[in-house]
C-alpha atoms as a PDB file:
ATOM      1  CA  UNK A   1      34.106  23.790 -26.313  1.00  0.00           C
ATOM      2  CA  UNK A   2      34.934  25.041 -23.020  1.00  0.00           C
ATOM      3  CA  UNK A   3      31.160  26.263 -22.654  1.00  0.00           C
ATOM      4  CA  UNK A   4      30.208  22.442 -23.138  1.00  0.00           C
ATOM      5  CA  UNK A   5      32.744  21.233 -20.792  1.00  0.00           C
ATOM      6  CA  UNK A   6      31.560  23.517 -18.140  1.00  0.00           C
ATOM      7  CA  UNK A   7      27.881  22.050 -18.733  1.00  0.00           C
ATOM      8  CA  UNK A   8      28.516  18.580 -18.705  1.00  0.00           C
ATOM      9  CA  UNK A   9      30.606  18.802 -15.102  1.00  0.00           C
ATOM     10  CA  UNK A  10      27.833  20.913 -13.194  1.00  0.00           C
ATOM     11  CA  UNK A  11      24.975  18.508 -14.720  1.00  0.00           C
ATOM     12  CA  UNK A  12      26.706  15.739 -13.719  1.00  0.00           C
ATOM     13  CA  UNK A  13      24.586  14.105 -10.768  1.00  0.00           C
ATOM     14  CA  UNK A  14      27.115  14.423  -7.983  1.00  0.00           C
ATOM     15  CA  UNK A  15      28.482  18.252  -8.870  1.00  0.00           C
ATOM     16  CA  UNK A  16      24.434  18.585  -9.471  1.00  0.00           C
ATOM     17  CA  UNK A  17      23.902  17.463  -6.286  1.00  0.00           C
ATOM     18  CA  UNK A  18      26.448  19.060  -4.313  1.00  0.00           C
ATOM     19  CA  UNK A  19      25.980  22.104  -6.273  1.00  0.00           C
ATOM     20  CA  UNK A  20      22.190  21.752  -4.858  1.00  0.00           C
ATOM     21  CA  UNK A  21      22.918  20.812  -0.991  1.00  0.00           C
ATOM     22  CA  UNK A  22      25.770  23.490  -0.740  1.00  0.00           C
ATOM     23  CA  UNK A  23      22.786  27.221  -2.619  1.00  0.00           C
ATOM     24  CA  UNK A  24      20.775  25.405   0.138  1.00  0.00           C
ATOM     25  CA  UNK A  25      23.014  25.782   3.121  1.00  0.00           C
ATOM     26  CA  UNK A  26      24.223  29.131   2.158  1.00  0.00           C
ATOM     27  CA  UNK A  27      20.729  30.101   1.786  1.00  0.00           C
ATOM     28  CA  UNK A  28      18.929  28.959   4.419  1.00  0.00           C
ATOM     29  CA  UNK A  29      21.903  27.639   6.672  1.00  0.00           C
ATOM     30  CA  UNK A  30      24.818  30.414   7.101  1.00  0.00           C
ATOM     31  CA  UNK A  31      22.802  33.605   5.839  1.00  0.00           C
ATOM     32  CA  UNK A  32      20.486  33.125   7.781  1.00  0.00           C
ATOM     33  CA  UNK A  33      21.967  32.625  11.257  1.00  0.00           C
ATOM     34  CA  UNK A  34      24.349  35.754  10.478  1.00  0.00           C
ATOM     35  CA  UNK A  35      23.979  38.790  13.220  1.00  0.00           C
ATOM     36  CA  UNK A  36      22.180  41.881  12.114  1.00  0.00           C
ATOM     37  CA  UNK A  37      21.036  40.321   9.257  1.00  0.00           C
ATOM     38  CA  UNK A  38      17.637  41.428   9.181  1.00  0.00           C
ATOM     39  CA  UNK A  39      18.795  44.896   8.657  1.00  0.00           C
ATOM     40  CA  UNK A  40      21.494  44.125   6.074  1.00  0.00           C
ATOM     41  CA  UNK A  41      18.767  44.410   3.175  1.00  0.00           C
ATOM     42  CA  UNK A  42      20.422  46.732   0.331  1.00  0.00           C
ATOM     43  CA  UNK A  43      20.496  43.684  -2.180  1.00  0.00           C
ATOM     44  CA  UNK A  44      16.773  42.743  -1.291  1.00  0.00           C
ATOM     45  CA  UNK A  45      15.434  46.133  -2.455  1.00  0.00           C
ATOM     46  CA  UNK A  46      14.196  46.773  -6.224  1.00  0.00           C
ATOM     47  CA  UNK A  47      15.744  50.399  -6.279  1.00  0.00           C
ATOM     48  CA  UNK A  48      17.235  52.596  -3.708  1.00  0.00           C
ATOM     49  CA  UNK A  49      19.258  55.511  -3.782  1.00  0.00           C
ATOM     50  CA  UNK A  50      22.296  57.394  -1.900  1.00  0.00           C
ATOM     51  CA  UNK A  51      20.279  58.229   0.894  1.00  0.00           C
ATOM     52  CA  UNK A  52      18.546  54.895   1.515  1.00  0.00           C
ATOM     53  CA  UNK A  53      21.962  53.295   1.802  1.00  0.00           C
ATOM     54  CA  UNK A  54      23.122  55.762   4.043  1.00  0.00           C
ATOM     55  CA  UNK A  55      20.212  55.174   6.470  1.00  0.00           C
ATOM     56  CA  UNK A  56      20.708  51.658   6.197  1.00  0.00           C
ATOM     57  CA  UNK A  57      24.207  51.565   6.807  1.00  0.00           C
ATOM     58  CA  UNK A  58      24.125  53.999   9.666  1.00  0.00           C
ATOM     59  CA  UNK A  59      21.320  51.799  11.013  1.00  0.00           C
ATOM     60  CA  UNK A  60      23.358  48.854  11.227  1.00  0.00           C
ATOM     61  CA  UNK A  61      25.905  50.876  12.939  1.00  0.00           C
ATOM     62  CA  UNK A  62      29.817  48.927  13.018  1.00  0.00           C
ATOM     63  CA  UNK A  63      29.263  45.813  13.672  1.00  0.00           C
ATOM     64  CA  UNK A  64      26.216  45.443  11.462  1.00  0.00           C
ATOM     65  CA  UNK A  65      28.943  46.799   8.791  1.00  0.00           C
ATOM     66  CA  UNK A  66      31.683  44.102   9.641  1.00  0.00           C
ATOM     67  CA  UNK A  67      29.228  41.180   9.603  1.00  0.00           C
ATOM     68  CA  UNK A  68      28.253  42.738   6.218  1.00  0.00           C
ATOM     69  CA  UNK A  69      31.966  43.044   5.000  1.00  0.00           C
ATOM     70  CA  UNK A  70      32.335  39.380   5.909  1.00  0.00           C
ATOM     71  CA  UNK A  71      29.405  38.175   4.640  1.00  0.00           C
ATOM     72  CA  UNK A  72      30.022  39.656   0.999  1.00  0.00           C
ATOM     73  CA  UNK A  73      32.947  37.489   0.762  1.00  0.00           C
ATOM     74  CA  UNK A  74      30.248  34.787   0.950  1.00  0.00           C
ATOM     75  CA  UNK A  75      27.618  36.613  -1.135  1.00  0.00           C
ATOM     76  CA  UNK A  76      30.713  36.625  -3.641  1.00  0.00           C
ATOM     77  CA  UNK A  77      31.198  33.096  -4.286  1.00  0.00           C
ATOM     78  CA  UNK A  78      27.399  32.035  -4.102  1.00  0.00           C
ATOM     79  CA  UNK A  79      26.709  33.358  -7.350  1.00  0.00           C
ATOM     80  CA  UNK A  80      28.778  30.821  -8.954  1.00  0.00           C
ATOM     81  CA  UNK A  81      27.448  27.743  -6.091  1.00  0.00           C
ATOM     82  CA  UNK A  82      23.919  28.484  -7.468  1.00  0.00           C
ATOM     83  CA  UNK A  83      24.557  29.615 -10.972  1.00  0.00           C
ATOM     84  CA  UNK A  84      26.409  26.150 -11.282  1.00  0.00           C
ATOM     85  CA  UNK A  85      23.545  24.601 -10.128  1.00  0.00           C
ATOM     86  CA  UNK A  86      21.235  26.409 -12.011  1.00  0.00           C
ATOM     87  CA  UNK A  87      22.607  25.743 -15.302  1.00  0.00           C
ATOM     88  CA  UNK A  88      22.936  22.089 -14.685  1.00  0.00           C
ATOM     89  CA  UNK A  89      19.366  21.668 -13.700  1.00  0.00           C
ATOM     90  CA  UNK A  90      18.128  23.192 -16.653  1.00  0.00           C
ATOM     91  CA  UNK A  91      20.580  21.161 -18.955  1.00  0.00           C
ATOM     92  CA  UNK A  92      18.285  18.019 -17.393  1.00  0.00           C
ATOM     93  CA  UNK A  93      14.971  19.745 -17.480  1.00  0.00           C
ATOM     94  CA  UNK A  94      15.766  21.806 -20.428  1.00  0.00           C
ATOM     95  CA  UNK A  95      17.893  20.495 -23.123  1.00  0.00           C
ATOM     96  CA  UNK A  96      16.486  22.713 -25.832  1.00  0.00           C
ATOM     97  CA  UNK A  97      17.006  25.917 -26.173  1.00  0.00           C
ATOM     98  CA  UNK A  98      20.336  26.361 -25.211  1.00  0.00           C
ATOM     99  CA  UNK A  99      20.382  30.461 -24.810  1.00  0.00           C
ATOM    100  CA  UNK A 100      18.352  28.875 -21.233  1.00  0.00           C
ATOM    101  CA  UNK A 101      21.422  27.891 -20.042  1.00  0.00           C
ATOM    102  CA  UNK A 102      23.096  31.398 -20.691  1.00  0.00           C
ATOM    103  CA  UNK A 103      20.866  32.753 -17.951  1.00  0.00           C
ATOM    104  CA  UNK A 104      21.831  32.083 -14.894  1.00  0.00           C
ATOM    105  CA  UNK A 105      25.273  32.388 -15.622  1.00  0.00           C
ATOM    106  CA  UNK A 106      24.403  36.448 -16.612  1.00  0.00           C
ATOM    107  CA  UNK A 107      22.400  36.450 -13.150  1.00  0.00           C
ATOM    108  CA  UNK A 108      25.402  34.827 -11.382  1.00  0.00           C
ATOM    109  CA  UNK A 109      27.933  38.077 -13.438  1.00  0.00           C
ATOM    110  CA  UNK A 110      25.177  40.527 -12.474  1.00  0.00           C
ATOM    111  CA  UNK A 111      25.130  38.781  -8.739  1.00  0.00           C
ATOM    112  CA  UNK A 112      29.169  39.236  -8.636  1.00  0.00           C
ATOM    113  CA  UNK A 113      28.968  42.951  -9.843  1.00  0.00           C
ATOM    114  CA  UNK A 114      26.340  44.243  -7.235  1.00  0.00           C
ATOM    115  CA  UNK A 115      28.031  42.570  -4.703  1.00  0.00           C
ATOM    116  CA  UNK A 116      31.048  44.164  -5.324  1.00  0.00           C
ATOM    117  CA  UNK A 117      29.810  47.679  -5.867  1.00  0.00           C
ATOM    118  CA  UNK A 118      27.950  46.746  -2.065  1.00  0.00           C
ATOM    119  CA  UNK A 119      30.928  46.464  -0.726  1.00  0.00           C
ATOM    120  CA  UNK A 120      32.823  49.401  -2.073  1.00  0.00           C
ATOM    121  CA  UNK A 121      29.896  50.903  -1.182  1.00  0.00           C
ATOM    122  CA  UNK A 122      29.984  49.576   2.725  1.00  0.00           C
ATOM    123  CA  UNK A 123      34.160  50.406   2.875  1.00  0.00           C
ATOM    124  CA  UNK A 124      33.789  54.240   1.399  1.00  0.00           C
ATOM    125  CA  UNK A 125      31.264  54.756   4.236  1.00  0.00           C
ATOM    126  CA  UNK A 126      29.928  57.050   5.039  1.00  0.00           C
ATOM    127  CA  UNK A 127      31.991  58.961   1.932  1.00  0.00           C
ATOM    128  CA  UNK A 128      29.458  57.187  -0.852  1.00  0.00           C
ATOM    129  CA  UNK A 129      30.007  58.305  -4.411  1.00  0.00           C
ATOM    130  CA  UNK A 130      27.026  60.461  -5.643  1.00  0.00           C
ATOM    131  CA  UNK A 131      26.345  57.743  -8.093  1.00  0.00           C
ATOM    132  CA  UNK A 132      27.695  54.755  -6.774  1.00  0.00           C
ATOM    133  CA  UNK A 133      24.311  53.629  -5.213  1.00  0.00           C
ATOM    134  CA  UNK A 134      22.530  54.418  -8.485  1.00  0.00           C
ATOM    135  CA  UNK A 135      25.267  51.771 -10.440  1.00  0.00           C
ATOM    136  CA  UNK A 136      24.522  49.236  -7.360  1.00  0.00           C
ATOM    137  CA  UNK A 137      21.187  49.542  -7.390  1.00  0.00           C
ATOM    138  CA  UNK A 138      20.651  48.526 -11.552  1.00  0.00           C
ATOM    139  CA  UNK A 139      22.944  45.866 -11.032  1.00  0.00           C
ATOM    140  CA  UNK A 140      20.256  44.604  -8.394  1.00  0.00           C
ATOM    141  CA  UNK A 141      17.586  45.511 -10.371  1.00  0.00           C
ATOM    142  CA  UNK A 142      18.778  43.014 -13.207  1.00  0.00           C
ATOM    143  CA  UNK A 143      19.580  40.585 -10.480  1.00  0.00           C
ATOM    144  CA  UNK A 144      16.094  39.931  -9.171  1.00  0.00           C
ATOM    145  CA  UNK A 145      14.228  40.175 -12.743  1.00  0.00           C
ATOM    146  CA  UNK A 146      17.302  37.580 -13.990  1.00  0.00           C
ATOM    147  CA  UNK A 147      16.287  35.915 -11.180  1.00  0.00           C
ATOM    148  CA  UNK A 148      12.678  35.989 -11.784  1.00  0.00           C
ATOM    149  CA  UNK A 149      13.264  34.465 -15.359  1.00  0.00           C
ATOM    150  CA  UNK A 150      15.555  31.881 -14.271  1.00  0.00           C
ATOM    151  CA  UNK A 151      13.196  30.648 -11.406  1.00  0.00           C
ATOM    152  CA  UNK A 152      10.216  31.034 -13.716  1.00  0.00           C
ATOM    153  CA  UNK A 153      12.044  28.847 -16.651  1.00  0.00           C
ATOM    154  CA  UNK A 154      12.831  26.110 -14.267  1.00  0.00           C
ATOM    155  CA  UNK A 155       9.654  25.816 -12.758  1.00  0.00           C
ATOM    156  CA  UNK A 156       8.030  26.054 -16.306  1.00  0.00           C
ATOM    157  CA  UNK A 157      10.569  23.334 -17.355  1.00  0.00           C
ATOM    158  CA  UNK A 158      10.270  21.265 -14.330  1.00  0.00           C
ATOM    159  CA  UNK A 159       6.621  21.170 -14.536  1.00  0.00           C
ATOM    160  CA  UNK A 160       6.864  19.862 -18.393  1.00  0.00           C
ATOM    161  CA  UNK A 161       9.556  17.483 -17.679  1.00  0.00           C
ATOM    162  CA  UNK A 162       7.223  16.441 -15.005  1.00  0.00           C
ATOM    163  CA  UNK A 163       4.829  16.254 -16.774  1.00  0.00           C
ATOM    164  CA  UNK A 164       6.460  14.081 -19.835  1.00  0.00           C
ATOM    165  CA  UNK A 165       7.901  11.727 -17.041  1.00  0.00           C
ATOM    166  CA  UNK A 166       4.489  11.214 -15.717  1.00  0.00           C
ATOM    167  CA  UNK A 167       2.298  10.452 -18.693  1.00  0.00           C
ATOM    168  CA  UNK A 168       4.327   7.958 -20.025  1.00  0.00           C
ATOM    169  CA  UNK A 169       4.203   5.425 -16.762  1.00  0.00           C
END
């Protein structure tokens, strides 16, 4: 019940909407004009390691690890901005099947859980657990192929919806 509930709010046209406007701005808006964000990369990678987050994080040096402590406050709460969206775009593009849905809600938990480990990650530096990086690094693993799927559903979905809408006028 509570699963519907959730549905029918973030496909309704103005959360939809807002939903849309606000994964834009994030994305290309405030991430984007951040300092030293060019070098703050670790969730962009496939697969790293120990070592490849201690170069990086040496790299950015202090304030390149204070912009990236502040910006995974944001990077914490965007998850649910674009999982939101996602799920109500595919409830319009998508109403059947329903296990669609489910998907970018486990990329926007796998999302929160990186980011987190990130962070402990960026605070314990440079005292990084042994494994730490290798949890991190799965967690972004699953994010980008979670993300593959759920772009590649929605643009699957959106071209068939498209294309329904389109042979009928």
């Amino acid at each position: 019940m509570m699963w519907q509930q959730y549905v029918n709010f973030v496909s309704s046209k103005s959360v939809l909407l807002l939903s849309f406007i606000l994964t834009c701005s994030i994305t290309f808006g405030l991430f984007k004009t951040l300092p030293n964000l060019e070098a703050l990369y670790i969730d962009q990678l496939f697969d790293y390691d120990r070592s490849e987050v201690l170069q990086i994080l040496e790299k950015i040096g202090p304030e390149g690890r204070a912009t990236y402590r502040w910006a995974n406050w944001v990077d914490t709460v965007f998850p649910l901005v674009y999982g939101s969206f996602f799920v109500g775009f595919l409830y319009h593009i998508a109403p059947q099947p329903k296990f669609l849905k489910y998907i970018p809600v486990a990329l926007a938990v796998v999302d929160i859980v990186e980011t987190v480990q990130i962070g402990l990650m960026i605070r314990a530096y440079p005292a990084i657990g042994l494994h730490q990086a290798e949890v991190a690094s799965g967690f972004t693993s699953i994010k980008q192929i979670l993300l593959a799927v759920t772009l590649l559903v929605m643009f699957v979905f959106g071209g068939v919806a498209t294309w329904r809408v389109s042979s009928r006028s």
